[in-house]
C-alpha atoms as a PDB file:
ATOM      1  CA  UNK A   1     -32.965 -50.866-189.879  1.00  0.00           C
ATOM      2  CA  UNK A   2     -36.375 -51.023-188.768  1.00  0.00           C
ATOM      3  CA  UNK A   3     -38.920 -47.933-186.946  1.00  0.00           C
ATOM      4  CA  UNK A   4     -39.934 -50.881-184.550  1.00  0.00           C
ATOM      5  CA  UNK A   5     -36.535 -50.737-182.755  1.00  0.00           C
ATOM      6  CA  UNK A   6     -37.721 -47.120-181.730  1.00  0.00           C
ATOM      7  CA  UNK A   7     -40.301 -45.968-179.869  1.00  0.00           C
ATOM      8  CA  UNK A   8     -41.874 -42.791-181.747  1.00  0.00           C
ATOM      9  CA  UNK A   9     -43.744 -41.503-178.709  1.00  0.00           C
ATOM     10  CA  UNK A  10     -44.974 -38.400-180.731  1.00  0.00           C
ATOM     11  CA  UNK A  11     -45.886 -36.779-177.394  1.00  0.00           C
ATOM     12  CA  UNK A  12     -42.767 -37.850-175.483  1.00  0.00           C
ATOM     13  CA  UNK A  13     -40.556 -36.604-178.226  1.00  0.00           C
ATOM     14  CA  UNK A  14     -41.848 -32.910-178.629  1.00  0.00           C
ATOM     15  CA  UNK A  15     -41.811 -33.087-174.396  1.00  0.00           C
ATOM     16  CA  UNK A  16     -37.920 -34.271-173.932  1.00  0.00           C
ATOM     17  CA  UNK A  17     -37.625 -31.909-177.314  1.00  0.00           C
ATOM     18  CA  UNK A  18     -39.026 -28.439-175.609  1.00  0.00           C
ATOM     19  CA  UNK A  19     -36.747 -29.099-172.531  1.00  0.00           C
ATOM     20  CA  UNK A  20     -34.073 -29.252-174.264  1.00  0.00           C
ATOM     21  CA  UNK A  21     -34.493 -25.911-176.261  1.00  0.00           C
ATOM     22  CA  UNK A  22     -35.585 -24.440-172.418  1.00  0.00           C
ATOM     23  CA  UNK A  23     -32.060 -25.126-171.548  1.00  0.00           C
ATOM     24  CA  UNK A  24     -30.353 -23.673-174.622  1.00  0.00           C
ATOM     25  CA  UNK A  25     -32.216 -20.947-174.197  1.00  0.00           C
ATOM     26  CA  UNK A  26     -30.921 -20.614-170.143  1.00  0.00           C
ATOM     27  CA  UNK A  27     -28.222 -22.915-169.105  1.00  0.00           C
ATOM     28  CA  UNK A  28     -26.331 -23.039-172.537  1.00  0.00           C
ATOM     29  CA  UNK A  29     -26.749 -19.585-172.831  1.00  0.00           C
ATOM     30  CA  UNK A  30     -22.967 -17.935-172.954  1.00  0.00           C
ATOM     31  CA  UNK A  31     -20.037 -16.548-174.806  1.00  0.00           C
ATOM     32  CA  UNK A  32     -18.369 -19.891-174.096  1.00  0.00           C
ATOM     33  CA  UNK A  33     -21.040 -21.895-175.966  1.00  0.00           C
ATOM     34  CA  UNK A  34     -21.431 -19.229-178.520  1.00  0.00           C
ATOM     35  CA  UNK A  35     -17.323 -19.842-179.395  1.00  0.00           C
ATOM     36  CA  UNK A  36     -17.502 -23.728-179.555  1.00  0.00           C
ATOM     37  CA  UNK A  37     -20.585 -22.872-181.881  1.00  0.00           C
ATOM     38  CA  UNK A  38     -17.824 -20.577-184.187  1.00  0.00           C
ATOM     39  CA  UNK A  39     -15.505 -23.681-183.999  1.00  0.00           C
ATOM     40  CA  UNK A  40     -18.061 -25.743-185.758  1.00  0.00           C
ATOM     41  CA  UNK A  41     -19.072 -24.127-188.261  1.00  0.00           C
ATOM     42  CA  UNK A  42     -18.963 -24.965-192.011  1.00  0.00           C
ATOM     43  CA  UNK A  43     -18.698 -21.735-193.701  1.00  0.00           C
ATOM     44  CA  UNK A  44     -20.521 -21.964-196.877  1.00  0.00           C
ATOM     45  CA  UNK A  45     -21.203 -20.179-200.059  1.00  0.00           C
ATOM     46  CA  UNK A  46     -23.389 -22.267-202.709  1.00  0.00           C
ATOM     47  CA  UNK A  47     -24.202 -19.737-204.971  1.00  0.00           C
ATOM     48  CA  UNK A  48     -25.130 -19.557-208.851  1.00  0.00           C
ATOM     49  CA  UNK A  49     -23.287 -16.758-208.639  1.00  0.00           C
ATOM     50  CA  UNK A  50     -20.135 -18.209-207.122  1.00  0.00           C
ATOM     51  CA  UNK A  51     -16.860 -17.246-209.120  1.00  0.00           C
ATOM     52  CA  UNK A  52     -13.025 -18.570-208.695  1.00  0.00           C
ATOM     53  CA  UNK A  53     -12.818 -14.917-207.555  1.00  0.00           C
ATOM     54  CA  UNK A  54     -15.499 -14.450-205.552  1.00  0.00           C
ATOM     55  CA  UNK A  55     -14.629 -17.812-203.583  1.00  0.00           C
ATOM     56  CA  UNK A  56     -10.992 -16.903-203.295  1.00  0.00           C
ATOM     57  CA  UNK A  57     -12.056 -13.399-201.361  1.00  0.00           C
ATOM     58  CA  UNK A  58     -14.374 -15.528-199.315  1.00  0.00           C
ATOM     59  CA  UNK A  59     -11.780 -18.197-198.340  1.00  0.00           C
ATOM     60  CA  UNK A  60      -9.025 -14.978-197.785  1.00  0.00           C
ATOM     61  CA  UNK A  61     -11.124 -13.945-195.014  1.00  0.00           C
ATOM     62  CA  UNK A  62     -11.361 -17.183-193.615  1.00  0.00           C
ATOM     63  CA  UNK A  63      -7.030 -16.299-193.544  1.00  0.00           C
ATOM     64  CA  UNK A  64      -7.487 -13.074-192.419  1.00  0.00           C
ATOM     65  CA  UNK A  65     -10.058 -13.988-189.554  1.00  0.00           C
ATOM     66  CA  UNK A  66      -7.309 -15.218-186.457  1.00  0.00           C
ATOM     67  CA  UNK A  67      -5.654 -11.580-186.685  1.00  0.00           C
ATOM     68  CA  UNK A  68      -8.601 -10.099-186.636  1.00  0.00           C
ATOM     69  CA  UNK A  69      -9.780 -12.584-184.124  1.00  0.00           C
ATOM     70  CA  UNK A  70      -6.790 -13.758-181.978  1.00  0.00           C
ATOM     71  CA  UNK A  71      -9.128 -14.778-179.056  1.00  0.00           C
ATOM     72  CA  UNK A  72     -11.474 -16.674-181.493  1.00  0.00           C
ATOM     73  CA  UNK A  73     -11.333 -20.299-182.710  1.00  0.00           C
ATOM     74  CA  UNK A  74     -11.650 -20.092-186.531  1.00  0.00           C
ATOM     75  CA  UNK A  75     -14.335 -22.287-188.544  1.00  0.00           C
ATOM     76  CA  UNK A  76     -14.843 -25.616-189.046  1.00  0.00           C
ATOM     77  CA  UNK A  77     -14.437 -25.944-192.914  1.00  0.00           C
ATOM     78  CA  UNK A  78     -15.270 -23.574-196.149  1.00  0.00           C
ATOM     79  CA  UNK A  79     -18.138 -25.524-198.178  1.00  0.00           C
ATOM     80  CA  UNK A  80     -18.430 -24.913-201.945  1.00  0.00           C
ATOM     81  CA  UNK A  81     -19.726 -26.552-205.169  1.00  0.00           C
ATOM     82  CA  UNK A  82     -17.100 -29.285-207.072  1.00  0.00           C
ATOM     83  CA  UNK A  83     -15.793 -27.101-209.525  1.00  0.00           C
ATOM     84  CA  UNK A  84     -15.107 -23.957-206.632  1.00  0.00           C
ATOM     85  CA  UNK A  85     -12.869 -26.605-204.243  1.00  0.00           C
ATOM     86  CA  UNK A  86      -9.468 -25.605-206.590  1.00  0.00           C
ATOM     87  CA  UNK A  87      -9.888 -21.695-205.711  1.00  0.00           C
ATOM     88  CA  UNK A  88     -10.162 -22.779-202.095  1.00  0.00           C
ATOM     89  CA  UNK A  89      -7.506 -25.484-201.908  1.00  0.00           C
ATOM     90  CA  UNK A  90      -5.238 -22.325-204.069  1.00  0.00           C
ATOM     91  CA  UNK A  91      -6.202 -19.995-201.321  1.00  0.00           C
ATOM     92  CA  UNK A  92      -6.955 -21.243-197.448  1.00  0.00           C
ATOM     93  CA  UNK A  93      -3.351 -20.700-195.597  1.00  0.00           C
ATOM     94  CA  UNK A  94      -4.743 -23.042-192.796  1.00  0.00           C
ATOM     95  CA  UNK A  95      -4.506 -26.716-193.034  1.00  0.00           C
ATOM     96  CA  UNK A  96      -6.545 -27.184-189.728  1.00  0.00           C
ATOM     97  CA  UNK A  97      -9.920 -25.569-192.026  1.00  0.00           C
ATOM     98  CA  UNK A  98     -10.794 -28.229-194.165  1.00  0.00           C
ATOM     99  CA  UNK A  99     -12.238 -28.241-197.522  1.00  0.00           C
ATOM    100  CA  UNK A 100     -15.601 -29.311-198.014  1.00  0.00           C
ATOM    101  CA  UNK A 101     -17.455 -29.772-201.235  1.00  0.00           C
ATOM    102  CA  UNK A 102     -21.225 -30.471-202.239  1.00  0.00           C
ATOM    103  CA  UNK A 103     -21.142 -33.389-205.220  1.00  0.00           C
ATOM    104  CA  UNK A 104     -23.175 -36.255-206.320  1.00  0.00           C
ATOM    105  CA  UNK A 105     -26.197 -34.050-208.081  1.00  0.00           C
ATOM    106  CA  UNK A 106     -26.083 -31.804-205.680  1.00  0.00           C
ATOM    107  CA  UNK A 107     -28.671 -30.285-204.187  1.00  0.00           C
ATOM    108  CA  UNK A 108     -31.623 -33.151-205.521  1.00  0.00           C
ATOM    109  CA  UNK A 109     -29.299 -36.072-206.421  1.00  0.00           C
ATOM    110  CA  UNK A 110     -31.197 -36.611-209.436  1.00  0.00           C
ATOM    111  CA  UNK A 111     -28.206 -38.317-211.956  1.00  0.00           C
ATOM    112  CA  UNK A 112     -26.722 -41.454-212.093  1.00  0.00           C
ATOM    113  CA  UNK A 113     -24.836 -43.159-209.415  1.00  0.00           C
ATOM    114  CA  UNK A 114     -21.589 -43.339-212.309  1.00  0.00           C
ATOM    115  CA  UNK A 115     -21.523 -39.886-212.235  1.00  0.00           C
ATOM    116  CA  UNK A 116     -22.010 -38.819-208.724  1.00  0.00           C
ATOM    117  CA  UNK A 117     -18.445 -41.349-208.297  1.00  0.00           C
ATOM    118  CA  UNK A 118     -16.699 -39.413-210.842  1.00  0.00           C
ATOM    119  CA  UNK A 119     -17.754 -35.791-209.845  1.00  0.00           C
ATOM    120  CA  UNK A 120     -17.110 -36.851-206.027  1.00  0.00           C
ATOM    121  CA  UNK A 121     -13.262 -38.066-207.223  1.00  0.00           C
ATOM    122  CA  UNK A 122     -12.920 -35.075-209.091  1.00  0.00           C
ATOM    123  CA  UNK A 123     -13.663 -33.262-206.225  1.00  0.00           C
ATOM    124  CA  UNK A 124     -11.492 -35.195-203.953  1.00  0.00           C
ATOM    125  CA  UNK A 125      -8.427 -34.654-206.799  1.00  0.00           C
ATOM    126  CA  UNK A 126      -8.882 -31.160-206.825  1.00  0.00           C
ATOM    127  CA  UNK A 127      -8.442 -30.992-202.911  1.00  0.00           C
ATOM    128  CA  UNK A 128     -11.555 -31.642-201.015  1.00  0.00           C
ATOM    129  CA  UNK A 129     -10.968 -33.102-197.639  1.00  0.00           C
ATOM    130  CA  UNK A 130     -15.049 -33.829-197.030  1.00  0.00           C
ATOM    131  CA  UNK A 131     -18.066 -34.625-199.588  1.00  0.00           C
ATOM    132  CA  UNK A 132     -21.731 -33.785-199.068  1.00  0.00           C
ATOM    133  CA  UNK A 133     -24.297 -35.806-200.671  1.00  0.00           C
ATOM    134  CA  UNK A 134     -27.822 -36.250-201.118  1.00  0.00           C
ATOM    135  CA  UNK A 135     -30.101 -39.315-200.043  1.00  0.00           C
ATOM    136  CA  UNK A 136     -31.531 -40.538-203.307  1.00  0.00           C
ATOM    137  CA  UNK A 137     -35.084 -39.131-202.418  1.00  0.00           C
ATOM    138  CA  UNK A 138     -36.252 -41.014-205.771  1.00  0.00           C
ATOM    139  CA  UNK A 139     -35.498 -44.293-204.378  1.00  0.00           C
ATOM    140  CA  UNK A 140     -36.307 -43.756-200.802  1.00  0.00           C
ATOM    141  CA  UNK A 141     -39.374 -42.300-201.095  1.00  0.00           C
ATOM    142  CA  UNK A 142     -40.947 -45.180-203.116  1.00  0.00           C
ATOM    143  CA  UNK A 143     -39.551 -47.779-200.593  1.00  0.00           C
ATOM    144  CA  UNK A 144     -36.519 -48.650-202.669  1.00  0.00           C
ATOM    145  CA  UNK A 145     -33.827 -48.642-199.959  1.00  0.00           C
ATOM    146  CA  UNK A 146     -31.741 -50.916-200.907  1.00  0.00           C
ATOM    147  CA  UNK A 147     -30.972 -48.598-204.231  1.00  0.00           C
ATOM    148  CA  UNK A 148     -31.119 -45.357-202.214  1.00  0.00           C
ATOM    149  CA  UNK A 149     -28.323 -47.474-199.708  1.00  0.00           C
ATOM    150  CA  UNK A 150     -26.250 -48.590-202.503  1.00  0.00           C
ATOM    151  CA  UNK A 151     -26.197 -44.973-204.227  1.00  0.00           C
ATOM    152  CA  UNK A 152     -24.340 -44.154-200.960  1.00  0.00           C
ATOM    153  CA  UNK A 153     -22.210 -47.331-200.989  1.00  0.00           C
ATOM    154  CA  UNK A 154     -20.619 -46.620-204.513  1.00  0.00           C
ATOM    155  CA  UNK A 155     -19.594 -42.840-203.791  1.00  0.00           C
ATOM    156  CA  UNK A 156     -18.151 -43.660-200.122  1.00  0.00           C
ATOM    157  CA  UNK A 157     -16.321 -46.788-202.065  1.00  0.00           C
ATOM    158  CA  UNK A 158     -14.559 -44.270-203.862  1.00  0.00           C
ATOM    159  CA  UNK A 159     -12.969 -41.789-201.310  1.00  0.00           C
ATOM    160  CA  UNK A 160     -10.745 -43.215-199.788  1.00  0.00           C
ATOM    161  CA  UNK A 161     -10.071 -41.841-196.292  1.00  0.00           C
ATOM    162  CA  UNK A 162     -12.131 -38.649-196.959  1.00  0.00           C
ATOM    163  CA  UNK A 163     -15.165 -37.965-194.953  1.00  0.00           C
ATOM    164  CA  UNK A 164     -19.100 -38.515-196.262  1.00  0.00           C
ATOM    165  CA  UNK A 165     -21.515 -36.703-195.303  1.00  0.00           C
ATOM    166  CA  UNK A 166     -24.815 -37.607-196.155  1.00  0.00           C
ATOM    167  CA  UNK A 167     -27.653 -35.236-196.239  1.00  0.00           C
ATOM    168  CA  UNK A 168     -31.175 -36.545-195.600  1.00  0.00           C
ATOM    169  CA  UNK A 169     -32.916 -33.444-196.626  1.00  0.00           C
ATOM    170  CA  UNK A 170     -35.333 -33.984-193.661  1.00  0.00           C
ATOM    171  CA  UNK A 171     -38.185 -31.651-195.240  1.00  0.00           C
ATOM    172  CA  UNK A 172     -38.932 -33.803-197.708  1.00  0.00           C
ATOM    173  CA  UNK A 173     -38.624 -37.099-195.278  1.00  0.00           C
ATOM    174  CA  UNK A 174     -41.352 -35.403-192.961  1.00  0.00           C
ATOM    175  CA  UNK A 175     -42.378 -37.692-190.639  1.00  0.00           C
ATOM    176  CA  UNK A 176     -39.914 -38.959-187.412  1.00  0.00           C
ATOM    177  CA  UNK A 177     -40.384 -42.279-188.302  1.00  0.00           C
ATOM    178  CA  UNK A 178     -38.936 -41.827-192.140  1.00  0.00           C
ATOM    179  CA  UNK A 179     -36.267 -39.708-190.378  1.00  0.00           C
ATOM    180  CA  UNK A 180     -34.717 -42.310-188.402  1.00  0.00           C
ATOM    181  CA  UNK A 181     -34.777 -44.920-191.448  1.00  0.00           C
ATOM    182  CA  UNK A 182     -32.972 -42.846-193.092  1.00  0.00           C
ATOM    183  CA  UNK A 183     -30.535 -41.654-190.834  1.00  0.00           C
ATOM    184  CA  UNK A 184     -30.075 -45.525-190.317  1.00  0.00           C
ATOM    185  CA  UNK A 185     -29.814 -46.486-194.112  1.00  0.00           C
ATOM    186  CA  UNK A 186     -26.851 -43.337-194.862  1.00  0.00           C
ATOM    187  CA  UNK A 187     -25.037 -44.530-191.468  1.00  0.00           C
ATOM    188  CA  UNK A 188     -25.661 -48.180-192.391  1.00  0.00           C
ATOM    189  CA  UNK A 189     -24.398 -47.555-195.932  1.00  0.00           C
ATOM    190  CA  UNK A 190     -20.755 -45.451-195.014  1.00  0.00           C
ATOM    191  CA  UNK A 191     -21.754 -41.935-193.956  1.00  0.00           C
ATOM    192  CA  UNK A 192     -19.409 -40.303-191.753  1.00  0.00           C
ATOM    193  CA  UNK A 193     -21.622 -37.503-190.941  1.00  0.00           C
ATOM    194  CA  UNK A 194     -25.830 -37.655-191.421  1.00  0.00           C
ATOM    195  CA  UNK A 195     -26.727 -33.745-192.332  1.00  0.00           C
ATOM    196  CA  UNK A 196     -30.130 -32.909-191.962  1.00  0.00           C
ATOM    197  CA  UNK A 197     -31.031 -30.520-195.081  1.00  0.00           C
ATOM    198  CA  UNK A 198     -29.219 -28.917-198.343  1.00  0.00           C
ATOM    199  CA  UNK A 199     -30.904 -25.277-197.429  1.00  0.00           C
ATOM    200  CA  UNK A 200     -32.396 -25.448-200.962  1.00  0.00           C
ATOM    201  CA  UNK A 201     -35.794 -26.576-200.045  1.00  0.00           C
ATOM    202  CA  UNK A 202     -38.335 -25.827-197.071  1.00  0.00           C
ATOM    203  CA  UNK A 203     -38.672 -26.587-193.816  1.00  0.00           C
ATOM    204  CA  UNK A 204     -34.574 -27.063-193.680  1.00  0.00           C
ATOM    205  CA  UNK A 205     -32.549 -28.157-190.695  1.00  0.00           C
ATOM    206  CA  UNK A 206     -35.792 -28.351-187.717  1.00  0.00           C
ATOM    207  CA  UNK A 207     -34.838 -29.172-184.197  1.00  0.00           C
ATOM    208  CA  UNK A 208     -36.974 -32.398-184.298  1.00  0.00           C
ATOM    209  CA  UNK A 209     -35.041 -33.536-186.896  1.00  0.00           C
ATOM    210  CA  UNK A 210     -31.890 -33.151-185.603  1.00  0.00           C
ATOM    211  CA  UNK A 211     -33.521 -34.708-182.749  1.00  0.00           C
ATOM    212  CA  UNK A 212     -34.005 -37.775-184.231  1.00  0.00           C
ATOM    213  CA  UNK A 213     -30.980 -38.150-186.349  1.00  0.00           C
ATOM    214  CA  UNK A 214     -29.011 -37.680-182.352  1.00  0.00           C
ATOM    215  CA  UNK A 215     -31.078 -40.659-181.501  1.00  0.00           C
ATOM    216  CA  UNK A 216     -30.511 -42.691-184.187  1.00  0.00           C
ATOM    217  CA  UNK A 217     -26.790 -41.788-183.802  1.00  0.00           C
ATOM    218  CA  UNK A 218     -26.805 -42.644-179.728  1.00  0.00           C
ATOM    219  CA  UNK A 219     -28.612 -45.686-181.231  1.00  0.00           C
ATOM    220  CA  UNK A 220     -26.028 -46.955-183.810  1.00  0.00           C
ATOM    221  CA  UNK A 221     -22.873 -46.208-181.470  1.00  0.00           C
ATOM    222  CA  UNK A 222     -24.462 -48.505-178.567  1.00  0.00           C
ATOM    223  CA  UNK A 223     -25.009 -50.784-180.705  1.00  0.00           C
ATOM    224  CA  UNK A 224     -21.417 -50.981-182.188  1.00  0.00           C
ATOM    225  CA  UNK A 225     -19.177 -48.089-180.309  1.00  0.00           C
ATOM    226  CA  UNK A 226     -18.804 -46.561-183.568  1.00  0.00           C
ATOM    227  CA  UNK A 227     -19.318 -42.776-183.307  1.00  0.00           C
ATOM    228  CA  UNK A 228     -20.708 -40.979-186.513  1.00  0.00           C
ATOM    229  CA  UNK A 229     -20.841 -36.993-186.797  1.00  0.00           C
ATOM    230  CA  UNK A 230     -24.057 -34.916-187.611  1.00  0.00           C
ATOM    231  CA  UNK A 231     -24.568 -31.524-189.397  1.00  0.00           C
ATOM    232  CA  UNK A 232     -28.025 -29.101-189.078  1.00  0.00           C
ATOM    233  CA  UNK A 233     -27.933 -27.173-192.357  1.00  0.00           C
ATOM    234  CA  UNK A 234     -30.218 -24.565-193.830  1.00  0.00           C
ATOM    235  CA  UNK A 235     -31.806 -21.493-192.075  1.00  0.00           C
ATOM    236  CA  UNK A 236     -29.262 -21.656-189.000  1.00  0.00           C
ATOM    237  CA  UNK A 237     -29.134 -18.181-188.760  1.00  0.00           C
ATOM    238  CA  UNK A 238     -29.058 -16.583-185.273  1.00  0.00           C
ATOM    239  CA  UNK A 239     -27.271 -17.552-181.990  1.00  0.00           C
ATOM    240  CA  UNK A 240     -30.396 -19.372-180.395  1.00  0.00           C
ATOM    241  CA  UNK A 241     -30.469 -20.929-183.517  1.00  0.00           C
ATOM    242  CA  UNK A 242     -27.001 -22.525-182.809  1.00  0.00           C
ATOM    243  CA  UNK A 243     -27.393 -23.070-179.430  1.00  0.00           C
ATOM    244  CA  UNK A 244     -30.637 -24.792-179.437  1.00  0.00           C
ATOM    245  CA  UNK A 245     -28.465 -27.661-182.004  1.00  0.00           C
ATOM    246  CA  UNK A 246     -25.776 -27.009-179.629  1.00  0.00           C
ATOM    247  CA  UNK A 247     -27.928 -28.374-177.029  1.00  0.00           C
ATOM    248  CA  UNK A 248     -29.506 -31.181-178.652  1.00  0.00           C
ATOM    249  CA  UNK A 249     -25.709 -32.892-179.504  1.00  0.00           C
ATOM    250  CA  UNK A 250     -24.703 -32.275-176.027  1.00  0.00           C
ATOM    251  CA  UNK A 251     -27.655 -33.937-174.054  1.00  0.00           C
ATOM    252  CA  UNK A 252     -28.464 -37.034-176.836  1.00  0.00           C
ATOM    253  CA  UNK A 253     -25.007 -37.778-177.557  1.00  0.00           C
ATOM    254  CA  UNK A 254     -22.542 -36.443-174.726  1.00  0.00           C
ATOM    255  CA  UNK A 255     -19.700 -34.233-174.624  1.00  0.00           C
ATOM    256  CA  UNK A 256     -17.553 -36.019-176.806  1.00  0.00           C
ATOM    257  CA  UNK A 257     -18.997 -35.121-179.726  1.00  0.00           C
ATOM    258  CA  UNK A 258     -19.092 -31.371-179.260  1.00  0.00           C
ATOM    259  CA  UNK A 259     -15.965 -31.155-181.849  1.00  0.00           C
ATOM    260  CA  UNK A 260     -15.314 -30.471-185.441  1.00  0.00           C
ATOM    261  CA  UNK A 261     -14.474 -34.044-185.520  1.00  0.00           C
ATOM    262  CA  UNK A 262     -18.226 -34.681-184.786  1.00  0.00           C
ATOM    263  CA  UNK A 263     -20.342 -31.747-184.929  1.00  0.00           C
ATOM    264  CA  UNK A 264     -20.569 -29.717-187.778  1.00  0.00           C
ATOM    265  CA  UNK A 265     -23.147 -26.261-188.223  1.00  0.00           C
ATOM    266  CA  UNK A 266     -23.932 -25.595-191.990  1.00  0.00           C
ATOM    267  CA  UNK A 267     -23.890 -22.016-192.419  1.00  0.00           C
ATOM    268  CA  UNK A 268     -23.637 -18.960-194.448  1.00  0.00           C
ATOM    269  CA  UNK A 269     -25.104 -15.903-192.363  1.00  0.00           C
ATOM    270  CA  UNK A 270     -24.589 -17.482-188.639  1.00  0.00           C
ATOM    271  CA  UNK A 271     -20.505 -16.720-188.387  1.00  0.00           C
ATOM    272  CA  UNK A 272     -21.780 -12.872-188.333  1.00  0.00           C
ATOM    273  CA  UNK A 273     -24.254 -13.124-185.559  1.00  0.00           C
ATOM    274  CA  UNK A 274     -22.402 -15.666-183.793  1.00  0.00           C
ATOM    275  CA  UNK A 275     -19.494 -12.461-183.552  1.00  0.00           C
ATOM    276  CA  UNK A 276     -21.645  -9.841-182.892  1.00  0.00           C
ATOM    277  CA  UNK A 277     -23.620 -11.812-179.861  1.00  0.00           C
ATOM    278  CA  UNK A 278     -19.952 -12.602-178.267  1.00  0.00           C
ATOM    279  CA  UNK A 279     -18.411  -9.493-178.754  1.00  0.00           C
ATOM    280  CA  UNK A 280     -21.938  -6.896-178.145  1.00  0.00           C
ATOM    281  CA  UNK A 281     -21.769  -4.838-180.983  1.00  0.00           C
ATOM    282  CA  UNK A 282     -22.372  -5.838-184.683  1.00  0.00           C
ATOM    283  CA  UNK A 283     -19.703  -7.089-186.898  1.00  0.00           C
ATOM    284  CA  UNK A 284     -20.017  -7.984-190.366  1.00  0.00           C
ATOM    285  CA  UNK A 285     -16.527  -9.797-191.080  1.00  0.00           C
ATOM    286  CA  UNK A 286     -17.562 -12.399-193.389  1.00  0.00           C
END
């Protein structure tokens, strides 16, 4: 896929792009909003420090949350490295949270492609319902796209029905114009999802970004009615935060894809905030 079928009006884009925040800011402004954001989240812990038992306390709370909650939706998923994914799949009483897991050289997908398919299976085997991965930045940053595309290829060859997301770690990409190659190349090569960052490096998830990834999402499912999901991921921290990404999906790509089916927030500290905005007074649950 090629930058010419898009028209990077630099000017244009940070215009349509400030209106858009303006109106998360105002008109998407409310508790109603600020739930659906909850709904979407993928609640994640990606630690060093990460043990069975620390991730089995983190997923109970994730059980605990619709008593303590009961006019809440819960979250999305519980994200956690490969070798976490049994502790959660042991733990999480609700089938409607699925299981997501980092894999394939997570966070700079610097191995081989052999062994990003295994570690993905193994992932899958020990109960992951979704897979993040990481756009070969080796091969796509020296122009080799159709490695970084078949990198992709192999590990969504080997999942079966399970979702792919695919994170472009936008940071490094930079530029709007390497943003929406890439987004094309991941959807192009199987993603399910295009995720803008891995929160390990800065900037992470930036609305522009996410801007462009929409657009080259609208883009693809004109093109072939074939709907693929996006994730922001990586310093999401507050409400506005939320809201402003919130925003974005809603006026690029419609309605329809404000769902977990479509819409995912990567998060660790947001769930927090997210409950103390809606309910006015601080809560630490998570």
């Amino acid at each position: 896929m090629t930058t010419e079928q898009f028209n990077f009006d630099h000017a244009q884009l940070e215009s349509d792009l400030n209106t858009i925040i303006t109106n998360a800011k105002t008109i998407y402004n409310n508790v109603e909003n600020k739930k659906l954001a909850f709904s979407l989240i993928d609640l994640t812990t990606l630690n060093s420090t990460d043990t069975e038992d620390s991730v089995k306390v983190f997923t109970q709370k994730v059980n605990d949350f619709p008593a303590s909650f009961p006019d809440m939706p819960n979250v999305a998923a519980i994200c956690v490295y490969p070798n976490m994914v049994k502790a959660v799949e042991e733990t999480l009483q609700y089938p409607e949270v699925n299981i997501a897991s980092v894999s394939g050289g997570f966070p700079s997908s610097m191995t081989f492609t052999k062994v990003k398919v295994e570690e993905t299976k193994l992932a899958l085997k020990a109960g992951a319902d979704e897979i993040d991965i990481v756009l070969a930045l080796s091969h796509f940053l020296v122009g080799d796209y159709q490695s970084a595309h078949d990198d992709i290829f192999a590990i969504k060859a080997a999942m079966a029905d399970a979702h792919l997301k695919v994170i472009l770690e936008t940071g490094a990409l930079e530029t709007p114009e390497n943003i929406w190659k890439a987004s094309m190349l991941a959807i192009n090569a199987g993603a399910d999802f295009i995720k803008t960052s891995t929160g390990k490096m800065s900037p992470a998830a930036t609305p522009m970004a996410a801007y462009i990834m929409c657009l080259a999402i609208a883009f693809h499912f004109e093109e072939t009615g074939e709907k693929i999901g996006f994730k922001p991921a990586g310093g999401i921290v507050t409400s506005e935060d939320a809201l402003i990404y919130l925003a974005i999906v809603k006026e690029v790509l419609g309605d329809e894809w404000l769902n977990p089916q479509l819409f995912r927030l990567g998060a660790s500290r947001l769930a927090n905030n997210l409950l103390s905005d809606i309910y006015g007074r601080t809560v630490k649950f998570f």
